[in-house]
PDB file of N, CA and C in Angstrom:
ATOM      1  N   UNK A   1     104.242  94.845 118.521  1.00  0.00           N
ATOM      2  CA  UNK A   1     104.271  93.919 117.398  1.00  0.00           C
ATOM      3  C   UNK A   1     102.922  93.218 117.245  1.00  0.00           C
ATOM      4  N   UNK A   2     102.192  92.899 118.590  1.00  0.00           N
ATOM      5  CA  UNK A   2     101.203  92.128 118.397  1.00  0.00           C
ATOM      6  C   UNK A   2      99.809  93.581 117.668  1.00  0.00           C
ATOM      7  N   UNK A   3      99.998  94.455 117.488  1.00  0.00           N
ATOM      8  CA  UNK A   3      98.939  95.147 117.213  1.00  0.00           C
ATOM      9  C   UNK A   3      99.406  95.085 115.559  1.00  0.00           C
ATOM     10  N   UNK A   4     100.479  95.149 115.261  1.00  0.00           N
ATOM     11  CA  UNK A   4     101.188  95.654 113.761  1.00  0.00           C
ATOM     12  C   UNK A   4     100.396  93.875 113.289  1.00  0.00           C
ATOM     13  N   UNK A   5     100.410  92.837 113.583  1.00  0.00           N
ATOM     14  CA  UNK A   5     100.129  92.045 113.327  1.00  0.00           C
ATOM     15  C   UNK A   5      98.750  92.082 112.840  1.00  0.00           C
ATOM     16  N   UNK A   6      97.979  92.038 114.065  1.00  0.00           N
ATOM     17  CA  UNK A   6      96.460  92.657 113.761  1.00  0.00           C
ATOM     18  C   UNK A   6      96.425  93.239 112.439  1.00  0.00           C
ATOM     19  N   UNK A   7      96.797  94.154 112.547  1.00  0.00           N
ATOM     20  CA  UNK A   7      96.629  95.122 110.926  1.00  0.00           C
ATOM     21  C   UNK A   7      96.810  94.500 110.132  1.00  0.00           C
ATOM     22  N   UNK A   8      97.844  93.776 109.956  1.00  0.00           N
ATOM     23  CA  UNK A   8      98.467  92.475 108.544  1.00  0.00           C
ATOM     24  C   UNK A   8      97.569  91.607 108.352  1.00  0.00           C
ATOM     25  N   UNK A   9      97.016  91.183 109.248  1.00  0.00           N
ATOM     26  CA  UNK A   9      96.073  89.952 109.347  1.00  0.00           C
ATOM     27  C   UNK A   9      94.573  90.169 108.714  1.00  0.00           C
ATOM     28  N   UNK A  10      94.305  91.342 109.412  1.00  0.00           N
ATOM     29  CA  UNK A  10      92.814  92.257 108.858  1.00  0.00           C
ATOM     30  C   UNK A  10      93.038  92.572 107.323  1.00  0.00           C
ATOM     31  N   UNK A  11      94.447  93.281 106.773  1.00  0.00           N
ATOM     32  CA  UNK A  11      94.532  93.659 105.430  1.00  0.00           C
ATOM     33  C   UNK A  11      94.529  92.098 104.714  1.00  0.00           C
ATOM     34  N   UNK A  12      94.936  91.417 104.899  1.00  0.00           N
ATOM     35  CA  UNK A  12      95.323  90.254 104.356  1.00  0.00           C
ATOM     36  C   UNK A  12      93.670  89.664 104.372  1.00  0.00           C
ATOM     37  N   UNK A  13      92.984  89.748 105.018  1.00  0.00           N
ATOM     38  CA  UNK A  13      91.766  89.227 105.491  1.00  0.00           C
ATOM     39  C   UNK A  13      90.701  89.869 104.221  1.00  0.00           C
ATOM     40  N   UNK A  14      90.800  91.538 104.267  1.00  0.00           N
ATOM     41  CA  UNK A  14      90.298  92.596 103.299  1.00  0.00           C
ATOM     42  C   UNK A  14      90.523  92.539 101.913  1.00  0.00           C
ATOM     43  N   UNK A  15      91.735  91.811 102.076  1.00  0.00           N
ATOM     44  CA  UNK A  15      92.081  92.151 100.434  1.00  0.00           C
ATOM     45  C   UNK A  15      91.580  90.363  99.916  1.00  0.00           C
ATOM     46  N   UNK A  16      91.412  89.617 100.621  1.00  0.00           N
ATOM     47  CA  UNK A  16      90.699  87.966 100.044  1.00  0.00           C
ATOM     48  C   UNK A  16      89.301  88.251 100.039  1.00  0.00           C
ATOM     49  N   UNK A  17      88.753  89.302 100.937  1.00  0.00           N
ATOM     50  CA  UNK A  17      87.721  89.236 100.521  1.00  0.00           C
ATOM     51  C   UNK A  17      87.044  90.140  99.596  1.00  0.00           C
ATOM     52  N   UNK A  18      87.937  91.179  99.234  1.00  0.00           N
ATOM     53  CA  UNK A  18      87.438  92.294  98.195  1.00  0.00           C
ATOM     54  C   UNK A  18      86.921  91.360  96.706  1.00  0.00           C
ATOM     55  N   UNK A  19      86.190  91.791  96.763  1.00  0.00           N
ATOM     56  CA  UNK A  19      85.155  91.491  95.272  1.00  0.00           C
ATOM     57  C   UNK A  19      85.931  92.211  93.839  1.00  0.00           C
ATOM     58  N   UNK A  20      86.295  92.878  94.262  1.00  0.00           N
ATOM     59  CA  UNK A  20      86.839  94.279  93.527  1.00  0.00           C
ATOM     60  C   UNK A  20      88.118  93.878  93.468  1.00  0.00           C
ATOM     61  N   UNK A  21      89.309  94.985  92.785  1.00  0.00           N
ATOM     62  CA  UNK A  21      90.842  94.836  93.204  1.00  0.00           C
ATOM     63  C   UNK A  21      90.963  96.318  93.635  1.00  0.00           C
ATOM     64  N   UNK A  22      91.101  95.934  94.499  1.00  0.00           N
ATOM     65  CA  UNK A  22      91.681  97.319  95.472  1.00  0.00           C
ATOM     66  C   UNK A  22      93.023  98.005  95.471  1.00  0.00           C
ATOM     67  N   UNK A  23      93.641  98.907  95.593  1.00  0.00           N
ATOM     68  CA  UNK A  23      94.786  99.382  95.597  1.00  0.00           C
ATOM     69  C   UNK A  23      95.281  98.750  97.182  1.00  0.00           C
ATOM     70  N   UNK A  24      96.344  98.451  97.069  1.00  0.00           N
ATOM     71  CA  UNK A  24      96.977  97.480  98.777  1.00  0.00           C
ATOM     72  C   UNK A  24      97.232  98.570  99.540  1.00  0.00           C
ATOM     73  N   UNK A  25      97.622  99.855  99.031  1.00  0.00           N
ATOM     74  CA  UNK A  25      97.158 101.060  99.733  1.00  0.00           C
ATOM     75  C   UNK A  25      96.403 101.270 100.621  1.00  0.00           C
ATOM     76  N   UNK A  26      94.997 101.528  99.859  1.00  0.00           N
ATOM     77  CA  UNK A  26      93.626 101.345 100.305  1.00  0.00           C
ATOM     78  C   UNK A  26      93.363 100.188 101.704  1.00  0.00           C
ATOM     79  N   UNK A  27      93.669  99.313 100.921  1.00  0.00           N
ATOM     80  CA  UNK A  27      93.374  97.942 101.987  1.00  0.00           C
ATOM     81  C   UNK A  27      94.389  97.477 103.137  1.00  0.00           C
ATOM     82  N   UNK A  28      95.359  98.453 103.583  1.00  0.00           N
ATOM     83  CA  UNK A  28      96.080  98.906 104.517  1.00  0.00           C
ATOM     84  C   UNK A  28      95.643  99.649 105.471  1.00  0.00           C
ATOM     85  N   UNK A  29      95.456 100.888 104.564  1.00  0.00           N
ATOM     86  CA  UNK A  29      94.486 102.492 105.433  1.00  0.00           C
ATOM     87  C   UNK A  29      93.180 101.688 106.184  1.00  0.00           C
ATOM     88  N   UNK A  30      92.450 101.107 105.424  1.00  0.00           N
ATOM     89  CA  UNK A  30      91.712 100.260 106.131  1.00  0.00           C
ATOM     90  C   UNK A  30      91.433 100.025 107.320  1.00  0.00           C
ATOM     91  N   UNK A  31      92.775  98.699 107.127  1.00  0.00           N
ATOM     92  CA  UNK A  31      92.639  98.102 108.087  1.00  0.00           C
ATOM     93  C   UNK A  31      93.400  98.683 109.634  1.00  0.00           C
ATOM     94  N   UNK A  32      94.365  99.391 109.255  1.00  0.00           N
ATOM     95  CA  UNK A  32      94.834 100.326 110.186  1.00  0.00           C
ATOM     96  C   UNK A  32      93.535 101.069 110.848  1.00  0.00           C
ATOM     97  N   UNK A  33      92.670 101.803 110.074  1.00  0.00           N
ATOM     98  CA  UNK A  33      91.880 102.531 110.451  1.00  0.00           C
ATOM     99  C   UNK A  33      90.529 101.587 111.525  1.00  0.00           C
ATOM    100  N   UNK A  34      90.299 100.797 110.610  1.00  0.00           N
ATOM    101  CA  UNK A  34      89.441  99.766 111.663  1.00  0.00           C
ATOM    102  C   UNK A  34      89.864  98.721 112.903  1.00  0.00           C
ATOM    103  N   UNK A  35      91.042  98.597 112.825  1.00  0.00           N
ATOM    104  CA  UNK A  35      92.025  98.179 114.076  1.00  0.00           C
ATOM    105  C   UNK A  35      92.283  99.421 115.197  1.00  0.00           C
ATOM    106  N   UNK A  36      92.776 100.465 114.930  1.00  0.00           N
ATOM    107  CA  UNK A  36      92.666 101.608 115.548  1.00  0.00           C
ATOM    108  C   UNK A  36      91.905 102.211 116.277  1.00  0.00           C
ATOM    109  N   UNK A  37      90.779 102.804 115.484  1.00  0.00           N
ATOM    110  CA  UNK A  37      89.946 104.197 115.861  1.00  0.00           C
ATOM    111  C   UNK A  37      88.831 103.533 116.897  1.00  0.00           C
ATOM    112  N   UNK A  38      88.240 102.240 116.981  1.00  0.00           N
ATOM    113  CA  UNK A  38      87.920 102.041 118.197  1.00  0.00           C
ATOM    114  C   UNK A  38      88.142 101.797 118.954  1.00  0.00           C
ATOM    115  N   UNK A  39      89.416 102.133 119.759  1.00  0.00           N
ATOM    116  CA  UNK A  39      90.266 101.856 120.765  1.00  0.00           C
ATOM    117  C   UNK A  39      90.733 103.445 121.069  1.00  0.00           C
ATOM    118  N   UNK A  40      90.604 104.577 120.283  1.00  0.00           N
ATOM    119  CA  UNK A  40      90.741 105.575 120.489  1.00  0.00           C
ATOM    120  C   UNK A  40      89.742 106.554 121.311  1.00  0.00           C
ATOM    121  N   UNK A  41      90.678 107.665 121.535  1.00  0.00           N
ATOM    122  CA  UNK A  41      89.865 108.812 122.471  1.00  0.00           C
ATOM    123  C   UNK A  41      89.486 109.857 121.296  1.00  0.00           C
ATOM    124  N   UNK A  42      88.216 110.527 121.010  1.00  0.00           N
ATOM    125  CA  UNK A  42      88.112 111.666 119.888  1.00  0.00           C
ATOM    126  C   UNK A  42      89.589 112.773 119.580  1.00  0.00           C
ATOM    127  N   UNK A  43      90.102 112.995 121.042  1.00  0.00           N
ATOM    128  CA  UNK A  43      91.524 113.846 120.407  1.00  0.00           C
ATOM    129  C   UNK A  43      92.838 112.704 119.798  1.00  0.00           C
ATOM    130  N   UNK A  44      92.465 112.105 120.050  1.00  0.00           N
ATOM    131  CA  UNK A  44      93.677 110.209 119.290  1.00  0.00           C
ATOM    132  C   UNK A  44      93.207 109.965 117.932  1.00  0.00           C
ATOM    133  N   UNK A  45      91.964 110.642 117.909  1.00  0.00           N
ATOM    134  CA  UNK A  45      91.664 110.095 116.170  1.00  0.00           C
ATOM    135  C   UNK A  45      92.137 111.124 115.509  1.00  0.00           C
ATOM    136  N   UNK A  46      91.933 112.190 115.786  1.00  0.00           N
ATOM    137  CA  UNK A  46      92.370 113.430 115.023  1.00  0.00           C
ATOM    138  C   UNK A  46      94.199 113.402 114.710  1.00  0.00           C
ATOM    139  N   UNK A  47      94.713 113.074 115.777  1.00  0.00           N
ATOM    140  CA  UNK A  47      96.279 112.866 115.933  1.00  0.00           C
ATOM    141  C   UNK A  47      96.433 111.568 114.628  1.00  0.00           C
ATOM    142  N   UNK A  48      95.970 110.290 114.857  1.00  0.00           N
ATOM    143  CA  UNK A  48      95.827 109.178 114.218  1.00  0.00           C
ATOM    144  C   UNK A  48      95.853 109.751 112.556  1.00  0.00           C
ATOM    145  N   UNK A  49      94.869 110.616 112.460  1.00  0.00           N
ATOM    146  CA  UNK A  49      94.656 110.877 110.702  1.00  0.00           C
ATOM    147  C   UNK A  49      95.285 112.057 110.362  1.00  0.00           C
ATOM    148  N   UNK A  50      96.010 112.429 110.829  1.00  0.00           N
ATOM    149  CA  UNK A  50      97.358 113.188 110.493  1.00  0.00           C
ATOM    150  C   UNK A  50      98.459 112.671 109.964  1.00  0.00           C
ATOM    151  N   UNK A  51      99.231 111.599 111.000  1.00  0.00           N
ATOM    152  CA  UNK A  51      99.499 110.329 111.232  1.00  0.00           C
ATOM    153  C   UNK A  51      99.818 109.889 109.521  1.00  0.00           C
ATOM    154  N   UNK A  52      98.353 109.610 109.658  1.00  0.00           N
ATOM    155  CA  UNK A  52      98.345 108.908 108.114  1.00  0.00           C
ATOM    156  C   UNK A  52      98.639 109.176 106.993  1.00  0.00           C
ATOM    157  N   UNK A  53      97.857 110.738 107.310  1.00  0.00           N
ATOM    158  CA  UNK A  53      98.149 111.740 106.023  1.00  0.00           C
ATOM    159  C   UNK A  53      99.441 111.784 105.578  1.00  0.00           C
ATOM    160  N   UNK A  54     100.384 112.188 106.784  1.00  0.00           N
ATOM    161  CA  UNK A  54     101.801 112.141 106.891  1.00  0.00           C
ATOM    162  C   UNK A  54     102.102 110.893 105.763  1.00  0.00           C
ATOM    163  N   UNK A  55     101.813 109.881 106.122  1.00  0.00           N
ATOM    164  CA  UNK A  55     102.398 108.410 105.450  1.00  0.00           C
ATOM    165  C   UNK A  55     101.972 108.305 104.348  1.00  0.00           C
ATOM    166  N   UNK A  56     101.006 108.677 103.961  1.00  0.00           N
ATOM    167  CA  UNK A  56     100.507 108.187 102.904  1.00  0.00           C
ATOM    168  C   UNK A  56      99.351 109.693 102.194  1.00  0.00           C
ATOM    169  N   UNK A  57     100.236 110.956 101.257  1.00  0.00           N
ATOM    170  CA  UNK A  57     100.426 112.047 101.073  1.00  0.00           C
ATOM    171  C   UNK A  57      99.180 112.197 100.076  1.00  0.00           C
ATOM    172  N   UNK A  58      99.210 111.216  99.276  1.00  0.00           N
ATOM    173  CA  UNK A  58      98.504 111.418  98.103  1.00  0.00           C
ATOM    174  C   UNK A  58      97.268 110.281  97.864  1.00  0.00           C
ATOM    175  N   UNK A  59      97.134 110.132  98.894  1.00  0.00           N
ATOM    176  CA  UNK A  59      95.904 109.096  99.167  1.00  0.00           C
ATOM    177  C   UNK A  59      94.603 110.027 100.289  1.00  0.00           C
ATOM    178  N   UNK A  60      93.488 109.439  99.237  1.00  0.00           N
ATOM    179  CA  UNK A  60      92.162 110.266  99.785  1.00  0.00           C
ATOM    180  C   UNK A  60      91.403 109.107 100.141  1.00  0.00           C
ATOM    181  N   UNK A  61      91.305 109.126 101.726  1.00  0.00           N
ATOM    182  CA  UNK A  61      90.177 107.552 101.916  1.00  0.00           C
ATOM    183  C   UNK A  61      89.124 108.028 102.103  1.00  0.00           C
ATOM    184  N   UNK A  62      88.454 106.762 101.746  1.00  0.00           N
ATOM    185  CA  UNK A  62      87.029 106.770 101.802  1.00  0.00           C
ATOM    186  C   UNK A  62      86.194 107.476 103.509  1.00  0.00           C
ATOM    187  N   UNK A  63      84.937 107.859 103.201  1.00  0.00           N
ATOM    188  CA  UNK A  63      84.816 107.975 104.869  1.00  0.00           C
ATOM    189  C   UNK A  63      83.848 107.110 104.651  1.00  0.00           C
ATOM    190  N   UNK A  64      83.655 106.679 106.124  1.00  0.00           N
ATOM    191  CA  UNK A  64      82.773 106.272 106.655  1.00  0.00           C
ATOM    192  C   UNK A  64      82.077 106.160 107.342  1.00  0.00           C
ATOM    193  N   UNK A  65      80.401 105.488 106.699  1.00  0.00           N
ATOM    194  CA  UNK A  65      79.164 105.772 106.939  1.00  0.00           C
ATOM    195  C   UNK A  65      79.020 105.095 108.122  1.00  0.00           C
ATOM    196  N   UNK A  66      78.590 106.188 108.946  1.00  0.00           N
ATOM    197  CA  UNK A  66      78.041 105.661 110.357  1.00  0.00           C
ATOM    198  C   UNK A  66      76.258 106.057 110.682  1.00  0.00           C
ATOM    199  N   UNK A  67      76.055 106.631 109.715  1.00  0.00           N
ATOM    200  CA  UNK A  67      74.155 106.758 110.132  1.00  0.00           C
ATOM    201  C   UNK A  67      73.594 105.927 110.253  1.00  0.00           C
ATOM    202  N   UNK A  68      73.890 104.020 110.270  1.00  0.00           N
ATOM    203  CA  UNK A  68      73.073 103.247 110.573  1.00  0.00           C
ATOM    204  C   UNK A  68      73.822 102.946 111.806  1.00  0.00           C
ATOM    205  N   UNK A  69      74.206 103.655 112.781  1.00  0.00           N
ATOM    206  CA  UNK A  69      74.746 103.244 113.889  1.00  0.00           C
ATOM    207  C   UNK A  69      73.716 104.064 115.215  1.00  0.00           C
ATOM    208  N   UNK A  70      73.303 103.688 115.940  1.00  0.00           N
ATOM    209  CA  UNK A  70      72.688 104.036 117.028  1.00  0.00           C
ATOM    210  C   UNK A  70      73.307 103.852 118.597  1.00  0.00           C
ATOM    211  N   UNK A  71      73.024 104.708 118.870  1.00  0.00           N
ATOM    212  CA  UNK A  71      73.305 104.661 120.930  1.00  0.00           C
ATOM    213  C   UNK A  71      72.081 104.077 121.893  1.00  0.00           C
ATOM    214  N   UNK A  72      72.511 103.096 122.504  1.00  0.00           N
ATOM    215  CA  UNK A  72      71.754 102.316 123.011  1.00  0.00           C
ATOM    216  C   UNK A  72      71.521 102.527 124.599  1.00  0.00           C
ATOM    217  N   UNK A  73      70.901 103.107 125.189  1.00  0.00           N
ATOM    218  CA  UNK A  73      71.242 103.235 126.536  1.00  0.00           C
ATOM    219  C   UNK A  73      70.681 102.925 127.830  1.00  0.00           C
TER     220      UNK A  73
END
């Protein structure tokens, strides 16, 4: 429950701050997705966006840009 929360809190968070009007769709997948996938293992993300697909059939999300991201070591 405490993670399902997270997600509510982040969408709720996403959608006050959208500039735009977003589909609540959208700003769900989101936040699911950014609550999630860094806490995941590369074979958990793949499972994860299946997952989604499953739930939500006719929805195409955005990807995202990670080329300003670097490894620091």
């Amino acid at each position: 429950m405490r993670s399902m929360k997270s997600v509510l809190v982040m969408a709720g968070n996403l959608k006050k701050a959208a500039e735009i009007a977003l589909v609540e769709e959208s700003i769900l997948i989101r936040a699911m997705r950014e609550c999630n996938i860094p806490k995941f293992l590369e074979n958990d993300i793949t499972l994860f966006t299946a997952i989604v697909k499953d739930l939500f059939p006719n929805f195409v999300p955005m990807e995202i840009d990670n080329s300003e991201l670097s490894v620091q070591v």
